[in-house]
Protein backbone atom coordinates (compact mmCIF):
# COMPACT_ATOMS: atom_id res chain seq x y z
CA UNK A 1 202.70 41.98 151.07
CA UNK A 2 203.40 38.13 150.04
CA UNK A 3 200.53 37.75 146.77
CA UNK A 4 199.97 34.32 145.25
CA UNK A 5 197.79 33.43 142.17
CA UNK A 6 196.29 30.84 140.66
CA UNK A 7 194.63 30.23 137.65
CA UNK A 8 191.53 27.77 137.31
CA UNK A 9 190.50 27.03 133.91
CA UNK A 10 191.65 29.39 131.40
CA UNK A 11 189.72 32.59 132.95
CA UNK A 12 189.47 32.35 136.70
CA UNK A 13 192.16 34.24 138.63
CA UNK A 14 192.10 33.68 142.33
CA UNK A 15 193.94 36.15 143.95
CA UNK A 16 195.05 34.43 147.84
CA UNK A 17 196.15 36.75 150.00
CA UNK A 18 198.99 35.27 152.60
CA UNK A 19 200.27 38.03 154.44
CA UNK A 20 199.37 37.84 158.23
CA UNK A 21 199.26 41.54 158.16
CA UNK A 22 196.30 41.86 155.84
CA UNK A 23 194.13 40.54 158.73
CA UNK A 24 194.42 43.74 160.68
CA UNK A 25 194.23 46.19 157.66
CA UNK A 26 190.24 47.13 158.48
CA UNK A 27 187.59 46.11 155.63
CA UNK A 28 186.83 49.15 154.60
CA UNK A 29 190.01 49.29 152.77
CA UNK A 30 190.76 45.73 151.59
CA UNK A 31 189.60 42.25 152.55
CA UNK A 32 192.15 40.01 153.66
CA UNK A 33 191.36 36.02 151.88
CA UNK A 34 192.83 33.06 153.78
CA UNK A 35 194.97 30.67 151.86
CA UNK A 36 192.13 28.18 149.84
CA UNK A 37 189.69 29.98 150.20
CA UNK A 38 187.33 31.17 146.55
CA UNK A 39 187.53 34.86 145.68
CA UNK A 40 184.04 35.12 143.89
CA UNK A 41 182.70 38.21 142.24
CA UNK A 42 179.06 39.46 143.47
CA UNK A 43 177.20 42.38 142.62
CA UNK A 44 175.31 44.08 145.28
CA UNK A 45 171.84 45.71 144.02
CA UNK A 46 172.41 44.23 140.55
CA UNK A 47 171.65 46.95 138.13
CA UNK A 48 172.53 49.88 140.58
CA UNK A 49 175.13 51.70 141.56
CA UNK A 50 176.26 53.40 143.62
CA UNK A 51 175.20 50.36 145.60
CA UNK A 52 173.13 52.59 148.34
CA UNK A 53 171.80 50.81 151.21
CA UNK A 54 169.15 52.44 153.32
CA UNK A 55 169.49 51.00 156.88
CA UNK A 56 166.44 51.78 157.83
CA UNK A 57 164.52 50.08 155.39
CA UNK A 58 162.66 47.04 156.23
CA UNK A 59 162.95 44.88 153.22
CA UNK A 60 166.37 43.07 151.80
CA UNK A 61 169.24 43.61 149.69
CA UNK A 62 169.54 41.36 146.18
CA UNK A 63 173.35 40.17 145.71
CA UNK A 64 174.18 38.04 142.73
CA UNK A 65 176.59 35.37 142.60
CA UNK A 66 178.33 35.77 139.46
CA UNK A 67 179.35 32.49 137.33
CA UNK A 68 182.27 32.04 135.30
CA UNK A 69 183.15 29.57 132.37
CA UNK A 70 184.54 27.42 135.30
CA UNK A 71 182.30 28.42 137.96
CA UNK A 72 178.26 27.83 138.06
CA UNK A 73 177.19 29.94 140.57
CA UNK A 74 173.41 28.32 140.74
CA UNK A 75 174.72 24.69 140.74
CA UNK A 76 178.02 25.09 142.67
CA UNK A 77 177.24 27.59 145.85
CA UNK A 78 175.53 25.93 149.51
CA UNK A 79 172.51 28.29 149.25
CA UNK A 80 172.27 27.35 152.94
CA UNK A 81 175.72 28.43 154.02
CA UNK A 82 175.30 32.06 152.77
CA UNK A 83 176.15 34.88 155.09
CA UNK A 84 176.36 38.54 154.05
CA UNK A 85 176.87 42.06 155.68
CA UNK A 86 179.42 44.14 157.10
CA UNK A 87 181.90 41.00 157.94
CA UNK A 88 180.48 38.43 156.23
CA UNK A 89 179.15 36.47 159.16
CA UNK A 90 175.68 37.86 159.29
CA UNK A 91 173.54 35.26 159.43
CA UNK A 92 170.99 37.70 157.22
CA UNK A 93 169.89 35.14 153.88
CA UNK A 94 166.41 35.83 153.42
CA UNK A 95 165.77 33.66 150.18
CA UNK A 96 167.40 32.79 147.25
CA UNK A 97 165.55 33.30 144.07
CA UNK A 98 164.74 30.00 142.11
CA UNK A 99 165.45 31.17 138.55
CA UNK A 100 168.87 31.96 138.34
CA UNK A 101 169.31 35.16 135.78
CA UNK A 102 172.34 36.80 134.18
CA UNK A 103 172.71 40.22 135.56
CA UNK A 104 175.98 41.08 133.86
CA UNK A 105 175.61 40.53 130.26
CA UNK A 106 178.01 37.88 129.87
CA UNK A 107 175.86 35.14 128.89
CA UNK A 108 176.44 32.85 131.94
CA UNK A 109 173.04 32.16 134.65
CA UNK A 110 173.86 34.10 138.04
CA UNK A 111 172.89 32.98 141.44
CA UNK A 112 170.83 35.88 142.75
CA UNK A 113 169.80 36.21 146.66
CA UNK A 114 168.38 38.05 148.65
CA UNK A 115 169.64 38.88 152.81
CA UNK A 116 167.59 41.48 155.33
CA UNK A 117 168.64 44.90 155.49
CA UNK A 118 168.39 45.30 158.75
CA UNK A 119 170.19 41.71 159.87
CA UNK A 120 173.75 42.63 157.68
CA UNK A 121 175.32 44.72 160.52
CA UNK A 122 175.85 47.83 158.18
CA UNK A 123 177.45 51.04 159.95
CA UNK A 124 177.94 54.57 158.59
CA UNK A 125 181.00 55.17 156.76
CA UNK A 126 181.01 50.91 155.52
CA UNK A 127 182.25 51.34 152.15
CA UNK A 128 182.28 46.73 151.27
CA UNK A 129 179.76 44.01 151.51
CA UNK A 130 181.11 41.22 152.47
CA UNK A 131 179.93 37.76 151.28
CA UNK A 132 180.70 34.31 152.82
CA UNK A 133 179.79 30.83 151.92
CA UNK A 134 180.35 27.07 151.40
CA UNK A 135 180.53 25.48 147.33
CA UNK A 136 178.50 22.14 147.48
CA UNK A 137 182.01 20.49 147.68
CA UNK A 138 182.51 22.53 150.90
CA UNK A 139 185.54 25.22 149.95
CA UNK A 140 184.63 28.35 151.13
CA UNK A 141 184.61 31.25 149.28
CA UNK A 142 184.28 34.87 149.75
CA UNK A 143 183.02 38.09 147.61
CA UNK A 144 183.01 41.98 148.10
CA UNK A 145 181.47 44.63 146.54
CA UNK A 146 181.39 48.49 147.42
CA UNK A 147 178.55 49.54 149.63
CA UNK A 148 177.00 53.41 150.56
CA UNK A 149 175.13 53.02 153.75
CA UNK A 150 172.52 55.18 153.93
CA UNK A 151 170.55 55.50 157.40
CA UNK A 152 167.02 57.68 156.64
């Protein structure tokens, strides 16, 4: 595998993938990043783990954006362009919450939001979440997180 990294500021890594081959490797093991595209971290069910998600329940699934020093997750991220589920192109936002909050202790103001259970194209044995979406400069970015699907 071919890895490239960046650094943005002084604590961003960005870890672009550029091997071809990671596009076949399936997502349950790795997710393969095109070249320029944002590697954000997100946190499924902030506060929970393991992140269990019952497909049969009717409601939605929080996911925070996280910020970084260089990175303001409430200010920078196309609420609008979000997408989240077993690919990352399930079109599944339900609302984004208007008080941003920091879920991970680090000080910084997270983006949280929230997507439909039953719209993010979870299967059994899906062990990622995949997140997609837009800054409000338009680069894309992506985000995973580990996932138990649960279906009863």
């Amino acid at each position: 595998m071919n890895f490239k990294s960046m650094t943005i500021g002084l604590s961003t890594s960005i870890l672009l993938l550029l091997s071809a081959a990671m596009a076949s490797v399936p997502a349950s093991a790795t997710t393969y990043v095109p070249p320029g595209e944002l590697t954000l971290g997100i946190d499924i069910k902030p506060h929970s783990y393991p992140n269990s998600i019952n497909m049969k329940n009717r409601g939605n699934v929080p996911v925070a954006i996280l910020s970084t020093p260089d990175f303001d997750a409430p200010s920078m991220v196309d609420t609008s362009s979000l997408k989240f589920g077993r690919t990352g192109d399930e079109s599944s936002l339900a609302f984004c919450s208007h008080s941003p909050e920091d879920v991970n202790g680090d000080g910084l103001l997270d983006l949280v939001c929230h997507f439909y259970t039953q719209k993010t194209g979870f299967k059994a044995g899906d062990t990622i979440g995949i997140l997609t979406g837009t800054t409000v400069d338009g680069v894309t970015f992506v985000g995973t997180d580990s996932v138990r699907i649960l279906f009863g």
